[in-house]
C-alpha atoms as a PDB file:
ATOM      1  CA  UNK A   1    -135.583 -70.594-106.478  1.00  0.00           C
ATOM      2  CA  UNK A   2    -132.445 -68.015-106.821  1.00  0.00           C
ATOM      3  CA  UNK A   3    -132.448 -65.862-110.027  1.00  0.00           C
ATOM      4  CA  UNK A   4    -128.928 -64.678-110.665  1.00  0.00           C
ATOM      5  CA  UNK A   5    -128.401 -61.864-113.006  1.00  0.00           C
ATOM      6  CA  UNK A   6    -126.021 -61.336-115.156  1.00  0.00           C
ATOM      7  CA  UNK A   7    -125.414 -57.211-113.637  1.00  0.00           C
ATOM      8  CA  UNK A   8    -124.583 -59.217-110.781  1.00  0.00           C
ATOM      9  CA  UNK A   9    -127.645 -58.946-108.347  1.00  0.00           C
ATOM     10  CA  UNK A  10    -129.740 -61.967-107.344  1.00  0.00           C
ATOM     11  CA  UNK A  11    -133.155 -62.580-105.667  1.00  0.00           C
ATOM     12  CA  UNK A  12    -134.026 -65.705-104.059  1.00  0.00           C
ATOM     13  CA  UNK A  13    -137.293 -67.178-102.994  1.00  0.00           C
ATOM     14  CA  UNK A  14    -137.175 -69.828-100.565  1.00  0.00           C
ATOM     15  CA  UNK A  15    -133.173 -70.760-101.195  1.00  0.00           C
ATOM     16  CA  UNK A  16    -131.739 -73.011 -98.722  1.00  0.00           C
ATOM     17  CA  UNK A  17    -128.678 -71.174 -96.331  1.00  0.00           C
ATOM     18  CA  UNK A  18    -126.900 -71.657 -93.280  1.00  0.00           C
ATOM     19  CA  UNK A  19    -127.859 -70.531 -90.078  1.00  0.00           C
ATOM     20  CA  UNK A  20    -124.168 -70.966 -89.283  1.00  0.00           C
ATOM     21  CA  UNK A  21    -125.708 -73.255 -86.727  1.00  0.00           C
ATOM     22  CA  UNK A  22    -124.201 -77.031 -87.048  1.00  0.00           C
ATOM     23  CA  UNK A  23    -127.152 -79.231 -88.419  1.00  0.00           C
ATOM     24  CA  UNK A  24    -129.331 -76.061 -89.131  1.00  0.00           C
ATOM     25  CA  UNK A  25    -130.486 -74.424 -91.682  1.00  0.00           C
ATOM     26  CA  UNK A  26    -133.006 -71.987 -92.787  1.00  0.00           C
ATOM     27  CA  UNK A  27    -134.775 -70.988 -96.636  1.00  0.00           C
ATOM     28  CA  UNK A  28    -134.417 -67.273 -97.440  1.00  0.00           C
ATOM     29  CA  UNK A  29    -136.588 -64.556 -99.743  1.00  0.00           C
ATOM     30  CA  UNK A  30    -134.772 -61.502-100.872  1.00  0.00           C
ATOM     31  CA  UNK A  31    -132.448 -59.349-103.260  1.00  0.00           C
ATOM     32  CA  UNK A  32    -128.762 -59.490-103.112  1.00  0.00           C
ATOM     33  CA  UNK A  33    -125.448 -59.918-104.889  1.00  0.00           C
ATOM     34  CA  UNK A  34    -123.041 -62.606-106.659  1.00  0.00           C
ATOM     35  CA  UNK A  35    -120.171 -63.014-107.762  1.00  0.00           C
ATOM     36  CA  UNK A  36    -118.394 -66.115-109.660  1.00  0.00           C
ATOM     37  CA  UNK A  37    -115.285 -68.013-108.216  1.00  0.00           C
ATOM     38  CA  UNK A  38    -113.021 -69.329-109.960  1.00  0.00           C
ATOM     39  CA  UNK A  39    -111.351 -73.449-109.575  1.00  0.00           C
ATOM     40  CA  UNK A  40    -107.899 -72.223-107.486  1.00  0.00           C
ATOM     41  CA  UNK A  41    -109.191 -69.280-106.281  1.00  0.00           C
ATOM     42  CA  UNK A  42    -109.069 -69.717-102.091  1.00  0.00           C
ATOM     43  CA  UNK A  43    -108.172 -73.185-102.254  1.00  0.00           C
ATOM     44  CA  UNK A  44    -111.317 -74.217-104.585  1.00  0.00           C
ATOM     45  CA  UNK A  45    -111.311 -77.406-106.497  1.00  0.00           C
ATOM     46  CA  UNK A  46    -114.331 -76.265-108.575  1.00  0.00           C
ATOM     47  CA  UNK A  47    -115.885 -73.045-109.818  1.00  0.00           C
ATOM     48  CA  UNK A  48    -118.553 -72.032-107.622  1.00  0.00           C
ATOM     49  CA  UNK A  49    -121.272 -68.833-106.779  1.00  0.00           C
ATOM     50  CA  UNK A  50    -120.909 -66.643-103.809  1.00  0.00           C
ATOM     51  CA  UNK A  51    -124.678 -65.430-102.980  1.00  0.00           C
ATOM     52  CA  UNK A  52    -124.992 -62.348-100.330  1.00  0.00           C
ATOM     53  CA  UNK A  53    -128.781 -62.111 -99.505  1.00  0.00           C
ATOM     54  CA  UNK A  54    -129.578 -58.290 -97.986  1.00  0.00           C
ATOM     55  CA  UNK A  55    -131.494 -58.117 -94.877  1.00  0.00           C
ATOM     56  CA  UNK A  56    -132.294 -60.842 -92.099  1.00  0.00           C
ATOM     57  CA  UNK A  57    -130.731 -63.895 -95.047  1.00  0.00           C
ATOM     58  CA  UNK A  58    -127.316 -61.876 -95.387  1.00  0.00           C
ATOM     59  CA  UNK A  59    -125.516 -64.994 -94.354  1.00  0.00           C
ATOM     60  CA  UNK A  60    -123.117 -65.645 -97.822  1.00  0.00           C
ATOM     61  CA  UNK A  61    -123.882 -68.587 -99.433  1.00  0.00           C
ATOM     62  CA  UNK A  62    -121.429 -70.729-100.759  1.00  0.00           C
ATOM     63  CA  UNK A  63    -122.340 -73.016-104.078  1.00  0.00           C
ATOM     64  CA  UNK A  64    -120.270 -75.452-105.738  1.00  0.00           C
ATOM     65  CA  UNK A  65    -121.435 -75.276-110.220  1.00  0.00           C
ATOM     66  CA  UNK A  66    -121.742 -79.393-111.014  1.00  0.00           C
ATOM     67  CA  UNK A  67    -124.016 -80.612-113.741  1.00  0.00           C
ATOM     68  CA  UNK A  68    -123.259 -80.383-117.610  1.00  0.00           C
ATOM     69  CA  UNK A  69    -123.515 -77.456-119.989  1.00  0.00           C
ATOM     70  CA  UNK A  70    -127.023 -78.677-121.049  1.00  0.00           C
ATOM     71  CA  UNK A  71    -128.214 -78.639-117.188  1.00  0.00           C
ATOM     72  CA  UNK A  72    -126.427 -77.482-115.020  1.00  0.00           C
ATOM     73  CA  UNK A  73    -126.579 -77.295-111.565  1.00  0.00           C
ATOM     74  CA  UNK A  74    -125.609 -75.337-107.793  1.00  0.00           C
ATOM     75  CA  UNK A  75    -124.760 -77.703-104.751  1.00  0.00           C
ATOM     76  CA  UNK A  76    -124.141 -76.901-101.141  1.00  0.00           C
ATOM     77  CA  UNK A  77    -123.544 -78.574 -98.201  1.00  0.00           C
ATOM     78  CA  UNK A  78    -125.769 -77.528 -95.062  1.00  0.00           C
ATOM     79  CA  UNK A  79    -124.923 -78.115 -91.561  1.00  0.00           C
ATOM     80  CA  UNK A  80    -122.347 -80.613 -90.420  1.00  0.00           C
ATOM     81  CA  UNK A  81    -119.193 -80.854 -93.100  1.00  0.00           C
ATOM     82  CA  UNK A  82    -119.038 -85.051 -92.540  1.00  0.00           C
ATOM     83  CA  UNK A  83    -122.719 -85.667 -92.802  1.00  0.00           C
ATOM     84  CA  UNK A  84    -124.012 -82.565 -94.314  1.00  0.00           C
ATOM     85  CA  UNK A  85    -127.775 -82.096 -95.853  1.00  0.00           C
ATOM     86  CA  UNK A  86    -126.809 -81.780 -99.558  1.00  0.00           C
ATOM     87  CA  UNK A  87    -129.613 -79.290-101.563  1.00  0.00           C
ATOM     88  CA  UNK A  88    -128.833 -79.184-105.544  1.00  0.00           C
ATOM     89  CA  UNK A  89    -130.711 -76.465-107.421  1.00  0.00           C
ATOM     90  CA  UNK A  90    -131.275 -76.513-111.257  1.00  0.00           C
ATOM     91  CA  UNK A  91    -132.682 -74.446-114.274  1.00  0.00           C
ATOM     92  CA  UNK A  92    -136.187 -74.202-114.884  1.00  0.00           C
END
């Protein structure tokens, strides 16, 4: 689950993130930050959500927005970029 608020913090329970190690990866509890990024902003192709978890999870997490307007969603590639774990989260 990851709760982002709109002052900006977040707080995730059990949110999938990289160890940073290929093929790994770990779920995280905690407060942190986000912040939006724009389609063309560091060569993005789509908006996405950078997620900074405090503590032992403060690995950034890097989510891609897909879905519609009515659901959306938040998907990320773990692990190895050509055969990656995908995890998609959506709203409750």
């Amino acid at each position: 689950m990851l709760t982002l608020r709109p002052d900006g913090t977040a707080e995730a329970s059990r949110m999938p993130v990289s160890s940073g190690a290929i093929g790994e990866g770990t779920a995280c509890d905690g407060l942190g930050t986000w912040f939006l990024v724009r389609a063309g902003q560091d060569d993005r192709y789509r908006d996405g959500v950078l997620v900074h978890l405090d503590g032992d999870c403060g690995q950034e997490s890097d989510w891609t927005i897909g879905g519609t307007e009515q659901d959306p969603e938040l998907f990320v590639f773990l692990g190895d970029p050509d055969a990656g774990d995908l995890r998609i989260l959506t709203r409750d």
